[in-house]
N, C-alpha and C. Protein backbone atom coordinates (compact mmCIF):
# COMPACT_ATOMS: atom_id res chain seq x y z
N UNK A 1 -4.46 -18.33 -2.81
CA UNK A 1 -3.71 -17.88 -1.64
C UNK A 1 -4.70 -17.26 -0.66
N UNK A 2 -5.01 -18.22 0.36
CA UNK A 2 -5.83 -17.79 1.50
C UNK A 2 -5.08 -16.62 2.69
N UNK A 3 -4.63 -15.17 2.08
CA UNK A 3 -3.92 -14.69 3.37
C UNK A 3 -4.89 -13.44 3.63
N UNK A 4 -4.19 -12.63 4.48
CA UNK A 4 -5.17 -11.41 4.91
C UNK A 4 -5.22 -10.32 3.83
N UNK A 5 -4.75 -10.56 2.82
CA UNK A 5 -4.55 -10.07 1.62
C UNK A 5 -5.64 -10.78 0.51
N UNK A 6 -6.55 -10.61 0.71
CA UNK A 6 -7.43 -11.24 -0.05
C UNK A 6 -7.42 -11.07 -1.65
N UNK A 7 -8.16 -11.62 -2.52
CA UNK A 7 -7.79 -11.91 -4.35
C UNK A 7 -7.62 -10.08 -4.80
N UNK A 8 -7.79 -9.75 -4.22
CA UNK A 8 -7.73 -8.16 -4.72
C UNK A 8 -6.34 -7.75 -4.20
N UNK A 9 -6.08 -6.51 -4.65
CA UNK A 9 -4.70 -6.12 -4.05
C UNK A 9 -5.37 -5.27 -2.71
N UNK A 10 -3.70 -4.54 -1.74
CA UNK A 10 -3.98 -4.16 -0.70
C UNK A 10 -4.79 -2.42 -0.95
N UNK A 11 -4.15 -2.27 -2.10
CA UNK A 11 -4.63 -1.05 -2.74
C UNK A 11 -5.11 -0.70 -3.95
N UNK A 12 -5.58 0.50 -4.25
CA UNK A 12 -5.71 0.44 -5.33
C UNK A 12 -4.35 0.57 -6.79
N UNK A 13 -4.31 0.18 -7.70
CA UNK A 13 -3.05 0.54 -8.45
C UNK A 13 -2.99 2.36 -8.56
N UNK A 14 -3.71 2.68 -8.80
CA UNK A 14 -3.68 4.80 -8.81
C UNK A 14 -3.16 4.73 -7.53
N UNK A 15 -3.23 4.35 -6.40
CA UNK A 15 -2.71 4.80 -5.25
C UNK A 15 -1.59 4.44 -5.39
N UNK A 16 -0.67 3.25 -5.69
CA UNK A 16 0.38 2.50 -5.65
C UNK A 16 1.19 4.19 -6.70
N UNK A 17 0.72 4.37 -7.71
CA UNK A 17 1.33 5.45 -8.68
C UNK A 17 1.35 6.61 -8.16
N UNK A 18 0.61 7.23 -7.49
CA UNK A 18 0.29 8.35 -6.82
C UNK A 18 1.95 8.46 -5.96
N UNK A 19 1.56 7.46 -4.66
CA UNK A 19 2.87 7.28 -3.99
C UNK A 19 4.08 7.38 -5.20
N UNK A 20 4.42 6.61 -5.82
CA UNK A 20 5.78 6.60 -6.75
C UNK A 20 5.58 8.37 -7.81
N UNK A 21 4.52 8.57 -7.97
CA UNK A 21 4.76 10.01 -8.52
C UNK A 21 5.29 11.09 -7.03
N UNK A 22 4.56 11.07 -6.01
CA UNK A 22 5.10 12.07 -4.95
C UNK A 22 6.09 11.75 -4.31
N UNK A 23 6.84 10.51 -4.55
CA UNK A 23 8.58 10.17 -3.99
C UNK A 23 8.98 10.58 -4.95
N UNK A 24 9.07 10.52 -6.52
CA UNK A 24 9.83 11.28 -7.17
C UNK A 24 9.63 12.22 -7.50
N UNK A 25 9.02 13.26 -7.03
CA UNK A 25 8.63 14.53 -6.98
C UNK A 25 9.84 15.57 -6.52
N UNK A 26 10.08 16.90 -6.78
CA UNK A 26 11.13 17.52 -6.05
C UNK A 26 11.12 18.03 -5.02
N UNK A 27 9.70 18.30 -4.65
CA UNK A 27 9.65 18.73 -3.56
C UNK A 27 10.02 17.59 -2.26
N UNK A 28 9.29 16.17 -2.38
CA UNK A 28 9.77 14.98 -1.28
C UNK A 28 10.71 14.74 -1.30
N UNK A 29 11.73 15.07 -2.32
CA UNK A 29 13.22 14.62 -2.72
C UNK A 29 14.05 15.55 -1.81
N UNK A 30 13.83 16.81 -1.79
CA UNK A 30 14.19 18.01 -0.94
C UNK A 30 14.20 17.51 0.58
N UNK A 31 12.86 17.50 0.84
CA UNK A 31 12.37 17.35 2.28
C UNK A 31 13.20 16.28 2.72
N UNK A 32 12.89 14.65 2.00
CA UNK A 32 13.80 13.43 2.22
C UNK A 32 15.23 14.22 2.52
N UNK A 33 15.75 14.54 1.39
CA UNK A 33 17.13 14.71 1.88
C UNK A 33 17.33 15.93 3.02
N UNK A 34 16.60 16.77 3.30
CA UNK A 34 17.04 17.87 4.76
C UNK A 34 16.67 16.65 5.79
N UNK A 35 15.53 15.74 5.96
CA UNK A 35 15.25 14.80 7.16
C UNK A 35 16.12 14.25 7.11
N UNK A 36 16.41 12.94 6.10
CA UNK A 36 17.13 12.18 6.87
C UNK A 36 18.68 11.97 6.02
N UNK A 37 18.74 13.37 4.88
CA UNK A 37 20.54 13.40 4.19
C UNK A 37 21.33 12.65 3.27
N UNK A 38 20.13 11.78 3.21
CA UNK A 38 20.11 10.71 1.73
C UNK A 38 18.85 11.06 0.62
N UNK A 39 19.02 10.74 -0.37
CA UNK A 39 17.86 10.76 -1.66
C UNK A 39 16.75 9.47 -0.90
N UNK A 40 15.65 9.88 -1.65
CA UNK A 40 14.33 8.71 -1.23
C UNK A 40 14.57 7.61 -1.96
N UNK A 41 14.92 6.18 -2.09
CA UNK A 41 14.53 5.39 -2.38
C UNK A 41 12.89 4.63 -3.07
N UNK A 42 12.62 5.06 -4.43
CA UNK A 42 11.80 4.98 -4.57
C UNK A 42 11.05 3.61 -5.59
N UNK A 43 11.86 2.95 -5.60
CA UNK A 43 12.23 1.57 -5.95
C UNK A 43 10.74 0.90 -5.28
N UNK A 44 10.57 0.78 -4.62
CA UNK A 44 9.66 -0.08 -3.73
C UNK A 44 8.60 0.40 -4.57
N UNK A 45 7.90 1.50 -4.36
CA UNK A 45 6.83 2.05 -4.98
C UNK A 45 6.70 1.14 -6.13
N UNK A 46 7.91 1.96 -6.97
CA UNK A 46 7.58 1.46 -8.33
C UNK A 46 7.69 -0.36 -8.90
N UNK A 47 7.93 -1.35 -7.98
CA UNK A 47 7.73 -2.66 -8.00
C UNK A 47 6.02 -2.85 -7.34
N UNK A 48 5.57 -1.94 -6.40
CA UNK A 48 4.62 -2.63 -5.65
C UNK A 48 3.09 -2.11 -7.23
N UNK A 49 3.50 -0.85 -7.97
CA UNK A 49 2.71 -0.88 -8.92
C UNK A 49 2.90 -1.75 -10.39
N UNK A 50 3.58 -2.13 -10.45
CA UNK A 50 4.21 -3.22 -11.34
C UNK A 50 3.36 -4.55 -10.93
N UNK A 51 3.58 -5.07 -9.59
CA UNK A 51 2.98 -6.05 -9.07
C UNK A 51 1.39 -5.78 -9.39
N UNK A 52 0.75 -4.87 -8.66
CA UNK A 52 -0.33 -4.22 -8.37
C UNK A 52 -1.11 -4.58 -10.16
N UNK A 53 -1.08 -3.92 -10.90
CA UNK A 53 -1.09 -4.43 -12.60
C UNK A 53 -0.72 -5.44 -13.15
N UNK A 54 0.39 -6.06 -12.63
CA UNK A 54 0.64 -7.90 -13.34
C UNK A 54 -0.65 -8.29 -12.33
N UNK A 55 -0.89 -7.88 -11.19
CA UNK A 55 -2.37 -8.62 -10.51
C UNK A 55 -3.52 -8.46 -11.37
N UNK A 56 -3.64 -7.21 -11.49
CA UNK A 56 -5.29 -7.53 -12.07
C UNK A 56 -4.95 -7.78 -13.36
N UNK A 57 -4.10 -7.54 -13.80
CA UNK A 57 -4.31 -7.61 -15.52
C UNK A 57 -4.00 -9.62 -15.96
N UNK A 58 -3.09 -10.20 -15.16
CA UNK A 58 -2.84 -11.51 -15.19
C UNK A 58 -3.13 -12.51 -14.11
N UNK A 59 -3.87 -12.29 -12.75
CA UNK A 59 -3.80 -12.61 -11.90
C UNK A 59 -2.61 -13.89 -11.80
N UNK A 60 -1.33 -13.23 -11.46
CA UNK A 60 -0.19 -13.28 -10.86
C UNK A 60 -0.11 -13.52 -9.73
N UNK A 61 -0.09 -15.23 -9.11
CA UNK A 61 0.20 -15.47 -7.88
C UNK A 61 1.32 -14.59 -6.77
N UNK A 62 2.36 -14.48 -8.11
CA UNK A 62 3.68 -13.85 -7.19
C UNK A 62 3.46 -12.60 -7.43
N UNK A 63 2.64 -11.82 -8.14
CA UNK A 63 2.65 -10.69 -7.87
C UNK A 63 1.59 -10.37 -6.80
N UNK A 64 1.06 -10.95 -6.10
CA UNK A 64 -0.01 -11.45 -5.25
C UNK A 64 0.64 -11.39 -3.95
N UNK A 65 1.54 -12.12 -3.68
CA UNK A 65 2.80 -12.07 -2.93
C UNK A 65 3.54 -11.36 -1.98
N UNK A 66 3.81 -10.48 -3.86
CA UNK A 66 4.52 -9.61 -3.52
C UNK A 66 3.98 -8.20 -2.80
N UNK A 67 2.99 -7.90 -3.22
CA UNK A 67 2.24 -6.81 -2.96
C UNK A 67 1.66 -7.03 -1.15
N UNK A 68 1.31 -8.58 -1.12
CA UNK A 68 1.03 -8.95 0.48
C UNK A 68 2.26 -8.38 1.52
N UNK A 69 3.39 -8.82 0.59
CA UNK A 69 4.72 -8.39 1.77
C UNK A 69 5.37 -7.11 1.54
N UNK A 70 4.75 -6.45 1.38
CA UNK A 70 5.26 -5.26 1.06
C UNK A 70 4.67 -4.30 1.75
N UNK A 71 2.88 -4.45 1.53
CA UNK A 71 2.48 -3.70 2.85
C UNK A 71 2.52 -4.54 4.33
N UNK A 72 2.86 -5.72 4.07
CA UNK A 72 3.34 -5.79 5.74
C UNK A 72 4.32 -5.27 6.00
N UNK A 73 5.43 -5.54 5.22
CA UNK A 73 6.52 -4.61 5.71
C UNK A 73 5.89 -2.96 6.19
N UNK A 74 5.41 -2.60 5.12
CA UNK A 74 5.09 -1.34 5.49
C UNK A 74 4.65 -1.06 6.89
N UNK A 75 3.59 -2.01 6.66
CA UNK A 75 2.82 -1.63 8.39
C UNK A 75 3.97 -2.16 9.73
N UNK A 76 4.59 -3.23 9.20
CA UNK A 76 6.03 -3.37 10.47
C UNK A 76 6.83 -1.85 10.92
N UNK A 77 7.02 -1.52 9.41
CA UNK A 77 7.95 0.03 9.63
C UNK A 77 7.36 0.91 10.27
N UNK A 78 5.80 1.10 10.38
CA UNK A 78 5.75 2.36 11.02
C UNK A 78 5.38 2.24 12.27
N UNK A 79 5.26 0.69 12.46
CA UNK A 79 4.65 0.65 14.45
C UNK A 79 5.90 0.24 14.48
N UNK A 80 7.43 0.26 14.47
CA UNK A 80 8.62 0.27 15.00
C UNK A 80 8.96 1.49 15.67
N UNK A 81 8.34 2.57 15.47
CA UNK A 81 9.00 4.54 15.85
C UNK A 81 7.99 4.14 17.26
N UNK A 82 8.89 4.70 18.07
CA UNK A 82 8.43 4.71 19.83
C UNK A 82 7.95 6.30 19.85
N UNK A 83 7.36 6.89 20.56
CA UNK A 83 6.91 8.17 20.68
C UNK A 83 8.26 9.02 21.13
N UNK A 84 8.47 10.32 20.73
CA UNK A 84 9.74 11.16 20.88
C UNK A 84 9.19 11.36 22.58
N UNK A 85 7.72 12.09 22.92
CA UNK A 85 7.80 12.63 24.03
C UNK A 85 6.88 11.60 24.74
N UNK A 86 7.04 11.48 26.42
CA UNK A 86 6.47 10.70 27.39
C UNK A 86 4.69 11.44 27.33
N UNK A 87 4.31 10.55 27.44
CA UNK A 87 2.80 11.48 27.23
C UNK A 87 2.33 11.23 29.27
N UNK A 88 2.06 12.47 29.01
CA UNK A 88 1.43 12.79 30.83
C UNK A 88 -0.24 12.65 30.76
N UNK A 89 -0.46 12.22 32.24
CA UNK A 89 -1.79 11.74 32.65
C UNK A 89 -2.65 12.78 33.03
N UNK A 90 -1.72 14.02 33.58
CA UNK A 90 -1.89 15.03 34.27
C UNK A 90 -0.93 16.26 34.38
N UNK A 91 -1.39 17.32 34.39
CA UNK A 91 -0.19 18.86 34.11
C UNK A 91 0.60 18.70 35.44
N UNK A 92 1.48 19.08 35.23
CA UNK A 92 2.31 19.33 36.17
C UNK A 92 1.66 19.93 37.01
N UNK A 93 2.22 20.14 38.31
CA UNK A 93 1.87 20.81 39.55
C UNK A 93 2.23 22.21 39.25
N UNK A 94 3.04 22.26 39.38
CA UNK A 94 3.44 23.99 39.12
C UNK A 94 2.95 24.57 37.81
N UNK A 95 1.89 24.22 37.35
CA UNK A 95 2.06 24.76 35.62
C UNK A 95 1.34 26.10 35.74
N UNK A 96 0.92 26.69 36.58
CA UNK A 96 0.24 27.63 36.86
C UNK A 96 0.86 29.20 37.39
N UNK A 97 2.40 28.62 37.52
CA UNK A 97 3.31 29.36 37.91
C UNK A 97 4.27 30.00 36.61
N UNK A 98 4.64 31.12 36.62
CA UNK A 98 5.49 31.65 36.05
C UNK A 98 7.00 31.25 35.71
N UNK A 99 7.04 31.27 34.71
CA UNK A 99 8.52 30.45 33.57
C UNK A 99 9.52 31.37 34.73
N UNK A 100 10.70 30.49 34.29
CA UNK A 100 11.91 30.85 35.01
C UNK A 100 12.22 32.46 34.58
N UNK A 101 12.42 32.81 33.53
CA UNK A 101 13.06 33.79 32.72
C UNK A 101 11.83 35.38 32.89
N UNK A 102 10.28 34.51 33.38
CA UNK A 102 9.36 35.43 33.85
C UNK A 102 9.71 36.28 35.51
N UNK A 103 10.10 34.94 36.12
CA UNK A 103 10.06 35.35 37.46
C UNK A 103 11.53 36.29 37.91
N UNK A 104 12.46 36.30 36.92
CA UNK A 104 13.77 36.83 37.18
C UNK A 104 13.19 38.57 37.00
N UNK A 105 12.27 38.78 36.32
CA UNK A 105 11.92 40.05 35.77
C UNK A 105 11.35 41.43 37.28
């Protein structure tokens, strides 16, 4: 399989485990659920190290595959988030002036 994923995986397998140990961790489980009010889904992890080990240990076309589309997905997911704030070229004009709640004083 000639892709940008060359005969090696995208990572290392300790990294692939690392990730699946700190999603099921309590502390990311916490945080996950105050952000976004659901539990973490941590499923993915633990297939992409599954894959990651049927690779080197059997060199596994489809686990070869699998591990290719998984960090693409990945990398799709995180250049989808647009920036929260407009980024400026230059400070405002007035920035040198005193806040509203200053000048009432």
């Amino acid at each position: 399989m000639a892709d940008d994923c060359s005969w090696r995986s995208p990572r290392p397998c300790e990294t692939y485990r690392a990730e699946w140990k700190l999603c099921r961790s309590a502390r990311h489980r916490l945080h996950h659920y105050y952000v976004h009010g659901e539990r973490p889904s941590c499923e993915q992890w633990r297939r992409d190290l599954a894959s990651c080990h049927d690779w080197e240990q059997h060199r596994n076309p489809e686990a070869q595959r699998s591990l290719c589309e998984s960090e693409r997905a990945r990398a799709q997911n995180a250049q989808k988030y647009t920036l929260v704030w407009a980024l400026r070229r230059s400070p405002p004009a007035d920035w040198h002036l005193p806040l509203a709640q200053q000048k009432d004083e």
